[in-house]
C-alpha atoms as a PDB file:
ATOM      1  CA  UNK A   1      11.771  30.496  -1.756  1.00  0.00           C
ATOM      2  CA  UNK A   2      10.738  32.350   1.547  1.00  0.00           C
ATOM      3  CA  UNK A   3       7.290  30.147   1.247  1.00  0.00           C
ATOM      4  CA  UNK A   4       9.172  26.649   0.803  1.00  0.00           C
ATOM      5  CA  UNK A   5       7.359  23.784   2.391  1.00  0.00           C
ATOM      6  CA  UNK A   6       8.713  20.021   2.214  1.00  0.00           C
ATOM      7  CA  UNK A   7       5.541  18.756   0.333  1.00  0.00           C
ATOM      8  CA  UNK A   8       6.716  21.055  -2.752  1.00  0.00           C
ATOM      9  CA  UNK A   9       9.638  18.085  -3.242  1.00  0.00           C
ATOM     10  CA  UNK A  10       6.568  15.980  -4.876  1.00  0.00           C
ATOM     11  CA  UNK A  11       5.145  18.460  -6.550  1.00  0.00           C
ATOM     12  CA  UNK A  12       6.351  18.393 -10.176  1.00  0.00           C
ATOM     13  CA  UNK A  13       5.052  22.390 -11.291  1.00  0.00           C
ATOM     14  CA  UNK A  14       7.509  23.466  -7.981  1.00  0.00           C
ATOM     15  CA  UNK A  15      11.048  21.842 -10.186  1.00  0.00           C
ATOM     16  CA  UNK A  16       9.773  23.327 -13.858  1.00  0.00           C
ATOM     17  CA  UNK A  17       8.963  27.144 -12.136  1.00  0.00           C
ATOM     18  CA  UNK A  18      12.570  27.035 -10.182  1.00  0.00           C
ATOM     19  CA  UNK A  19      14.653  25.868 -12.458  1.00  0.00           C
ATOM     20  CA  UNK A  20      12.907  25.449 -15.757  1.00  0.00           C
ATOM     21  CA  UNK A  21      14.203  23.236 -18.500  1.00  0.00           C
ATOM     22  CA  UNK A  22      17.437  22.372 -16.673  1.00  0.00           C
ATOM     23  CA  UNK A  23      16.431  21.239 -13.522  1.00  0.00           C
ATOM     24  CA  UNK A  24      13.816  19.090 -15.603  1.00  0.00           C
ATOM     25  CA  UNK A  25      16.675  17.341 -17.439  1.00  0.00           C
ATOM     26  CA  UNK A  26      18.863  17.034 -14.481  1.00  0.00           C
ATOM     27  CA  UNK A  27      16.129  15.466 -12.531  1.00  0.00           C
ATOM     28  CA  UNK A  28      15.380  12.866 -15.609  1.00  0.00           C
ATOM     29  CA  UNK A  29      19.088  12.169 -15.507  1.00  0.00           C
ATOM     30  CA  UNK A  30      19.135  11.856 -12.033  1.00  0.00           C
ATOM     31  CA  UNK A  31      16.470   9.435 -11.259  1.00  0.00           C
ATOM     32  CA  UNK A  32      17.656   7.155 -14.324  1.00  0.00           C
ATOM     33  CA  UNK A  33      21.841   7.587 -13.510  1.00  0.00           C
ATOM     34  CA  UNK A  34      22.090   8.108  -9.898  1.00  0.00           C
ATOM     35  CA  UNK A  35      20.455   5.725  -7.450  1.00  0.00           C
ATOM     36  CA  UNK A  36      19.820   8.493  -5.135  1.00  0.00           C
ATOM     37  CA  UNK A  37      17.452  10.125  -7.070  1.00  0.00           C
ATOM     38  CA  UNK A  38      14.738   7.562  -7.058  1.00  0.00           C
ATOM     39  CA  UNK A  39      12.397   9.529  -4.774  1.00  0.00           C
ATOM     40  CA  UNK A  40      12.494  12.313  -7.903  1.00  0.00           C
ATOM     41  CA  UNK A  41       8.582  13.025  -9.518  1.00  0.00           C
ATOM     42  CA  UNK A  42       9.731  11.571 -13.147  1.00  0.00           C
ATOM     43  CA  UNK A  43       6.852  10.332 -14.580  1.00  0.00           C
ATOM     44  CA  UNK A  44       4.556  13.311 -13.778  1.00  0.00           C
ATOM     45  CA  UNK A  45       7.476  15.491 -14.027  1.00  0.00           C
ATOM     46  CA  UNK A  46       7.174  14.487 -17.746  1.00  0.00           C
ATOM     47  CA  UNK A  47       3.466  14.746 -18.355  1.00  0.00           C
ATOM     48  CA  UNK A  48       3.708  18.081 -16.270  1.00  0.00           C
ATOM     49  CA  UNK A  49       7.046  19.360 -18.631  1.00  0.00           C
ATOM     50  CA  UNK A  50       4.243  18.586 -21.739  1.00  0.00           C
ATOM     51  CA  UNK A  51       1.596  21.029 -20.476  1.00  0.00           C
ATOM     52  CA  UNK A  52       4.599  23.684 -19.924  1.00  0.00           C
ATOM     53  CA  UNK A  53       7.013  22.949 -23.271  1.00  0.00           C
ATOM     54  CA  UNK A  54       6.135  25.828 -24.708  1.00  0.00           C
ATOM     55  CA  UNK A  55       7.751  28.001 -21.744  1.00  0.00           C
ATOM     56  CA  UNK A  56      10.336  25.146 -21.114  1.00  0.00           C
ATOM     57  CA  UNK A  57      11.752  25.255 -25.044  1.00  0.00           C
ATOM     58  CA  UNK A  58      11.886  29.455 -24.829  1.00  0.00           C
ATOM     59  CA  UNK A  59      14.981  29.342 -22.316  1.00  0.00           C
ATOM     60  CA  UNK A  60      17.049  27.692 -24.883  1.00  0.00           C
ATOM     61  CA  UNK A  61      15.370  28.682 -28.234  1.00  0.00           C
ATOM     62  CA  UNK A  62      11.961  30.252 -29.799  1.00  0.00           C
ATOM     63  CA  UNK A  63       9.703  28.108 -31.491  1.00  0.00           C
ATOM     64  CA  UNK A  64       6.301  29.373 -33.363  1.00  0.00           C
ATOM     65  CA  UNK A  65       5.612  25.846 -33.835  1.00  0.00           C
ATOM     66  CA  UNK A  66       3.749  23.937 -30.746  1.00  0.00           C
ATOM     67  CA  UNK A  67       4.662  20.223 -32.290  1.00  0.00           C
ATOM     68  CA  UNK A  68       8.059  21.441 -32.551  1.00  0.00           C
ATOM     69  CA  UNK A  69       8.184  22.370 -28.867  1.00  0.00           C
ATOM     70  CA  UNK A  70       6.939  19.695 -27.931  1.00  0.00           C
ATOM     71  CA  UNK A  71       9.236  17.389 -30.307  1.00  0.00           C
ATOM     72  CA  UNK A  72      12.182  19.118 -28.874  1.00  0.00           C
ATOM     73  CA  UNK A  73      11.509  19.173 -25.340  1.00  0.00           C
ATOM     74  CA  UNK A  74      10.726  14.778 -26.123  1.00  0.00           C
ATOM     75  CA  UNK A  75      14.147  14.440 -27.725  1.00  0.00           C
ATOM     76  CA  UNK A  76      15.878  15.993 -25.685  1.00  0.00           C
ATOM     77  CA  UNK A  77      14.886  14.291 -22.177  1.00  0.00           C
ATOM     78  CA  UNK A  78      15.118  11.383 -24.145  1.00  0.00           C
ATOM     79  CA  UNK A  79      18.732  12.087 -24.995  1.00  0.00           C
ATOM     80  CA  UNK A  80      19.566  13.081 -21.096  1.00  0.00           C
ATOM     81  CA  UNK A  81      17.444   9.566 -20.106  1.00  0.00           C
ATOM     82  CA  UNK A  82      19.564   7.377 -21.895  1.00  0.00           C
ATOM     83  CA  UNK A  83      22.742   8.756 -20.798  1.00  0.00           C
ATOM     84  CA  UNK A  84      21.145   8.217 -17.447  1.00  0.00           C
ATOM     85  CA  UNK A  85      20.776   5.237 -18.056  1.00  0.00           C
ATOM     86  CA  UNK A  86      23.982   4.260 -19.584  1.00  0.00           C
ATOM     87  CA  UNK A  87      25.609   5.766 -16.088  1.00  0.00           C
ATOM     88  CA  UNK A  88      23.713   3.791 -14.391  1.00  0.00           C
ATOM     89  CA  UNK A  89      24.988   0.388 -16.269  1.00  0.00           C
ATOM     90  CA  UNK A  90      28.129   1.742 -15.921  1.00  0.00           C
ATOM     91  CA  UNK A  91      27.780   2.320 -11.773  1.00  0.00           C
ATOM     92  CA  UNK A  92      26.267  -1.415 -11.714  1.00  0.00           C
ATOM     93  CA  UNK A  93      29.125  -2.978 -14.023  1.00  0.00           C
ATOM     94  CA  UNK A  94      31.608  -1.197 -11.690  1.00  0.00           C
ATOM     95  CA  UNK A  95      30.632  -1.365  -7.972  1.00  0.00           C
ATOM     96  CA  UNK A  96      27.710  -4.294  -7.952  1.00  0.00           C
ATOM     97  CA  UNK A  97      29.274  -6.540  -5.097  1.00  0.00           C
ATOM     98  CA  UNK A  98      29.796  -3.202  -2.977  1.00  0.00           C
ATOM     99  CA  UNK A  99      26.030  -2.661  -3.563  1.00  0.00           C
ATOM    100  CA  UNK A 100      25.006  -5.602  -2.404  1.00  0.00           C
ATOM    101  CA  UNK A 101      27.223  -5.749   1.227  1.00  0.00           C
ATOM    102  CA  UNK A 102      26.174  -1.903   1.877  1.00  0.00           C
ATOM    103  CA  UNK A 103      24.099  -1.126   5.175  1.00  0.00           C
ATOM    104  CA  UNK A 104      20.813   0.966   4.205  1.00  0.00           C
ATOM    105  CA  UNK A 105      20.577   4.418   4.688  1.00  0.00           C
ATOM    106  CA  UNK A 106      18.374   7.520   4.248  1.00  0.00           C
ATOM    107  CA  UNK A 107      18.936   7.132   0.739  1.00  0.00           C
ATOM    108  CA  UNK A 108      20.194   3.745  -0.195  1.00  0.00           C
ATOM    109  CA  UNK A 109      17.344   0.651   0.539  1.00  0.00           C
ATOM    110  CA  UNK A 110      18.677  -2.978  -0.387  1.00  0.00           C
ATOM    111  CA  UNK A 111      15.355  -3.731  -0.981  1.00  0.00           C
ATOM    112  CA  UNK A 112      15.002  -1.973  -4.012  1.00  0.00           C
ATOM    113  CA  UNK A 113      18.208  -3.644  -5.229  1.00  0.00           C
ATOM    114  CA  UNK A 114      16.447  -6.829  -4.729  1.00  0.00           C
ATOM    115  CA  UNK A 115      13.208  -6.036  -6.182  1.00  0.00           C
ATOM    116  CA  UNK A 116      14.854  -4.770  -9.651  1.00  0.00           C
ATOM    117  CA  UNK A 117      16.944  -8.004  -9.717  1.00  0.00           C
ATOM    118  CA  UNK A 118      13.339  -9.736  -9.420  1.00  0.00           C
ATOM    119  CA  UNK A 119      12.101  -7.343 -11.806  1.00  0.00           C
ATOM    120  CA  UNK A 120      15.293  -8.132 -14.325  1.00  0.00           C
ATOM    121  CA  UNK A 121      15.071 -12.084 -13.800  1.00  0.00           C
ATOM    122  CA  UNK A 122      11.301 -11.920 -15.013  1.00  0.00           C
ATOM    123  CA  UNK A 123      11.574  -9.665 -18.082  1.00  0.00           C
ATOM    124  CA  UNK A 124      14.981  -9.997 -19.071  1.00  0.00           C
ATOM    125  CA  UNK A 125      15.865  -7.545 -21.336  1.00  0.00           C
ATOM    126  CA  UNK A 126      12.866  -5.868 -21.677  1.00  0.00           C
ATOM    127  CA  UNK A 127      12.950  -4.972 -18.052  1.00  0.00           C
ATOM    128  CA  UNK A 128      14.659  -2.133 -19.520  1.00  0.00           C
ATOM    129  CA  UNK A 129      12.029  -0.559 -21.409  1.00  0.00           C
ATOM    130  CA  UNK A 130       9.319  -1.815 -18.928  1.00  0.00           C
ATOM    131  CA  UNK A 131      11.333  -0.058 -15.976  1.00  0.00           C
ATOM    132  CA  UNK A 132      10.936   3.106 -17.437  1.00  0.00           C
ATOM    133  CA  UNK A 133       7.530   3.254 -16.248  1.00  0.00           C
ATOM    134  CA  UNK A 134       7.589   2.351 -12.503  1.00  0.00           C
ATOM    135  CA  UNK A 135       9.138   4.638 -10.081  1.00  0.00           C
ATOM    136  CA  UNK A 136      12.228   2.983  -7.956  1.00  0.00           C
ATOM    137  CA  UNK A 137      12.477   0.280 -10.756  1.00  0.00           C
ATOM    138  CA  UNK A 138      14.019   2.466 -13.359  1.00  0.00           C
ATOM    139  CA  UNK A 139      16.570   4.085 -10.982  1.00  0.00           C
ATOM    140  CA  UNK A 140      17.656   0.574 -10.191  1.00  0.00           C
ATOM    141  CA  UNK A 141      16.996  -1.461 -13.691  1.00  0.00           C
ATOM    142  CA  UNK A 142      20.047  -0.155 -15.541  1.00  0.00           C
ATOM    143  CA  UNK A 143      22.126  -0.740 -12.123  1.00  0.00           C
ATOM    144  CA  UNK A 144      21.234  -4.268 -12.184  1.00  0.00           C
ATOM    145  CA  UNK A 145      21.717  -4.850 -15.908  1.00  0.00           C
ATOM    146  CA  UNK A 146      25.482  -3.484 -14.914  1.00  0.00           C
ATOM    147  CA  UNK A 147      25.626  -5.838 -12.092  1.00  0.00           C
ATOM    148  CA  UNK A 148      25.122  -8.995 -14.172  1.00  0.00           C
ATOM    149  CA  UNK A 149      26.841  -7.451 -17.181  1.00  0.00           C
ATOM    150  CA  UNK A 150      24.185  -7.753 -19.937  1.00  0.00           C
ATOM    151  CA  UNK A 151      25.488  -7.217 -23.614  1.00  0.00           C
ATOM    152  CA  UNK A 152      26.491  -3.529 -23.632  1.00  0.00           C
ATOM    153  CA  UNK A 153      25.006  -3.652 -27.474  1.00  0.00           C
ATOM    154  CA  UNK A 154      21.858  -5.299 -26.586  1.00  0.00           C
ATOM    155  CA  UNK A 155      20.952  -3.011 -23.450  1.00  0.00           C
ATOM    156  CA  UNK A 156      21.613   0.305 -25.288  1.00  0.00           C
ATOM    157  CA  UNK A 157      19.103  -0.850 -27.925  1.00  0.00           C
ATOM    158  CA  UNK A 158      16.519  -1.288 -24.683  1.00  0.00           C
ATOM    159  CA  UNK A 159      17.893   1.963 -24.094  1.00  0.00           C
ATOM    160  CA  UNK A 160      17.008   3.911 -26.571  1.00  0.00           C
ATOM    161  CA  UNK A 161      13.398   1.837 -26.885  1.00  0.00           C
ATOM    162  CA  UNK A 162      12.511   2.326 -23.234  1.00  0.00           C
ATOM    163  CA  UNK A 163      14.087   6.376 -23.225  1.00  0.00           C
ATOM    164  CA  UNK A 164      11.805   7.137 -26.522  1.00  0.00           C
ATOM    165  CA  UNK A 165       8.798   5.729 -25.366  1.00  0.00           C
ATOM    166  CA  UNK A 166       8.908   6.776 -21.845  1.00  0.00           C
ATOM    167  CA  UNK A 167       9.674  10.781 -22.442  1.00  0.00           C
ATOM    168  CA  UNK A 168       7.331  10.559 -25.800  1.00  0.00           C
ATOM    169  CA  UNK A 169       4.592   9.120 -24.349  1.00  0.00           C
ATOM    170  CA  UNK A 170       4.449  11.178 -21.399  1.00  0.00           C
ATOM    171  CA  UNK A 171       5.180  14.513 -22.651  1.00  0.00           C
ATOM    172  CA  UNK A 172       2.822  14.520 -25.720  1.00  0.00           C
ATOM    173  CA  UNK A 173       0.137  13.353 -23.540  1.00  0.00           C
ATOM    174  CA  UNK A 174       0.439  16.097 -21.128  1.00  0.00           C
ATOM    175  CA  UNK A 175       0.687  18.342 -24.218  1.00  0.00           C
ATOM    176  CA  UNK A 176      -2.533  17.611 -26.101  1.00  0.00           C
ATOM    177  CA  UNK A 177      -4.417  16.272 -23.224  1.00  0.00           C
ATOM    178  CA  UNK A 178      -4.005  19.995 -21.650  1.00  0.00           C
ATOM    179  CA  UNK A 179      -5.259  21.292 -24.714  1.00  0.00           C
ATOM    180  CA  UNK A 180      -8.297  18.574 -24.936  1.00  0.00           C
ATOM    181  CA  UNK A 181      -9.441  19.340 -21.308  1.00  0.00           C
ATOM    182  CA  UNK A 182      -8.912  23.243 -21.609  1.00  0.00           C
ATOM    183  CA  UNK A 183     -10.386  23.152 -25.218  1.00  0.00           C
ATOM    184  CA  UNK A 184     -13.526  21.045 -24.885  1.00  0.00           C
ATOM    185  CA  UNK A 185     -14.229  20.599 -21.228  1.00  0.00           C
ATOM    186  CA  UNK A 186     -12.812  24.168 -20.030  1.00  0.00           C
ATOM    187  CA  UNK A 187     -11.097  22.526 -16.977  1.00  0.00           C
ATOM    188  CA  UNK A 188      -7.598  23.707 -17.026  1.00  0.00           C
ATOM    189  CA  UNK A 189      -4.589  21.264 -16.109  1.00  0.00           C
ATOM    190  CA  UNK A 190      -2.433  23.609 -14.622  1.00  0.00           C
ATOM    191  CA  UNK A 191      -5.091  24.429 -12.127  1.00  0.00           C
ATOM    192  CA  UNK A 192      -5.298  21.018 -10.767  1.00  0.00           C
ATOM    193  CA  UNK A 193      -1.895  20.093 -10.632  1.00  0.00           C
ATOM    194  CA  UNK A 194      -2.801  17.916  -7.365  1.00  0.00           C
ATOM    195  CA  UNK A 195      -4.908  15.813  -9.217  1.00  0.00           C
ATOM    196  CA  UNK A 196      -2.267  14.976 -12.143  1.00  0.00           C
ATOM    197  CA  UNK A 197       0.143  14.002  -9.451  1.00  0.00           C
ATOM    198  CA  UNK A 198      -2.359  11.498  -7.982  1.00  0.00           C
ATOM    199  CA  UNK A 199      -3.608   9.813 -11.026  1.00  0.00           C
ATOM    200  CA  UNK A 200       0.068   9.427 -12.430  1.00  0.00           C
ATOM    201  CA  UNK A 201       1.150   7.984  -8.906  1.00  0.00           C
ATOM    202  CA  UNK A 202      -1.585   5.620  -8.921  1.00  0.00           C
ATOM    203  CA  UNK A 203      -1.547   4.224 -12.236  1.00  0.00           C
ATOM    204  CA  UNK A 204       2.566   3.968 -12.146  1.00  0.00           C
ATOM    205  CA  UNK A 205       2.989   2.530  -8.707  1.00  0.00           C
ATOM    206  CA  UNK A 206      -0.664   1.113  -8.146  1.00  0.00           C
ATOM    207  CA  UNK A 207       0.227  -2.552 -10.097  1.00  0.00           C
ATOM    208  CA  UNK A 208       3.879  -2.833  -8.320  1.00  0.00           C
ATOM    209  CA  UNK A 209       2.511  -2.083  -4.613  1.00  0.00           C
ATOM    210  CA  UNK A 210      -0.703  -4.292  -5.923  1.00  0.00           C
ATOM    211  CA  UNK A 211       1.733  -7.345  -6.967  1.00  0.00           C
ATOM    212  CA  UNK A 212       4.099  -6.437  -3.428  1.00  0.00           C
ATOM    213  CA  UNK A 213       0.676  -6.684  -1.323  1.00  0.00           C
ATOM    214  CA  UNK A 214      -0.623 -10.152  -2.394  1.00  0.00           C
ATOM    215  CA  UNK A 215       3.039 -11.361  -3.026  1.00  0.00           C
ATOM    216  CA  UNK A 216       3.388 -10.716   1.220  1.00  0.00           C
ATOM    217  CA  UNK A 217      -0.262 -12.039   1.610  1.00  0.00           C
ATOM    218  CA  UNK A 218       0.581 -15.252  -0.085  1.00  0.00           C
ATOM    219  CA  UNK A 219       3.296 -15.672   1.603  1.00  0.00           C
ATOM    220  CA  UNK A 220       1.813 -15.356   5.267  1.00  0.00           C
ATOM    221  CA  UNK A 221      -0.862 -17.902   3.822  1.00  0.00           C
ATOM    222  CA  UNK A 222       1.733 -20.345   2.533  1.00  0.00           C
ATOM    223  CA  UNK A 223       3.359 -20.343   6.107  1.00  0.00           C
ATOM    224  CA  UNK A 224       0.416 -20.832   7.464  1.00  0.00           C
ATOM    225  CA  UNK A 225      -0.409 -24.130   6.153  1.00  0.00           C
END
């Protein structure tokens, strides 16, 4: 830890190699259940924890099989994510108007309250499972569906849906596109961890700060006029 540098925080390979499997599930469970962990690398976290499940699944138990890692290592972030997320409904449904009449802080941005309400009032219930997928939005999602006390039954079925997908998707794709790249095109993943961060930050965030941008832009035109 002698050579620990701030820009390590974003990088996903620095949480698996110092804490392994269960600093990987406490982060998924922290950026889905605690509002302060929103700043937390999930989504390449996850495609990262794919390429490594094989190491990751050996701290608890040994598997020959590398679907079975893999399978495991899904099912059980998806487990920890939706008892994130259930947390989180639970932190909305309990302090919502305290929320909403707190200063900002380091941590804590309004903002983001606002924008996940915006989020929420567009998709409805599916804002669940599409939240998943954008960094900021899925820390606050499940807070908001709290807030305006969606049916308990209806959001843990948007849950499960959005938890499954998410960790599934993410996790066998690292997996097997490791092996594709290493396999066929001898460019190895782990080697290039830079560029997986990158390409996961731009394709998750790209369409929200895309939207934000000409959202302000059209605004400045329409006071213009």
């Amino acid at each position: 830890m002698h050579d620990f540098s701030w820009g390590q925080l974003v990088n996903p390979e620095f949480y698996i190699k110092l804490g392994g499997i269960y600093l990987v599930l406490f982060i998924i469970f922290a950026e889905t259940g605690l509002f302060a962990g929103f700043f937390l690398p999930g989504d390449s976290l996850l495609f990262l924890s794919g390429i490594y499940s094989k190491e990751l699944i050996q701290e608890i138990v040994f598997i020959k099989s590398d679907f079975l890692n893999v399978l495991l290592l899904s099912s059980l972030v998806s487990i920890v994510g939706i008892i994130g997320n259930e947390v989180g409904y639970w932190f909305g449904k309990k302090s919502g108007p305290y929320l909403y009449n707190r200063k900002d802080t380091i941590i804590f941005k309004k903002r983001y309250l606002f924008q996940a309400k915006d989020f929420y009032d567009k998709h409805g219930g599916g804002a669940i499972i599409l939240a998943r997928f954008l960094p900021i939005l899925r820390t606050f999602a499940p807070i908001i569906a709290g807030i305006v006390q969606m049916n308990k039954g209806k959001y843990f079925l948007y849950n499960i849906i959005g938890s499954i997908a998410w960790s599934f998707l993410l996790i066998f794709s690292g997996h097997y596109l490791y092996k594709i790249f290493l396999n066929n095109l001898d460019f190895d993943l782990k080697k290039h961890i830079e560029i997986i961060v990158l390409i996961m930050v731009l394709v998750t965030t790209g369409p929200v700060l895309f939207k934000l941008f000409f959202k302000k832009k059209e605004g400045e035109n329409d006071n213009s006029i």
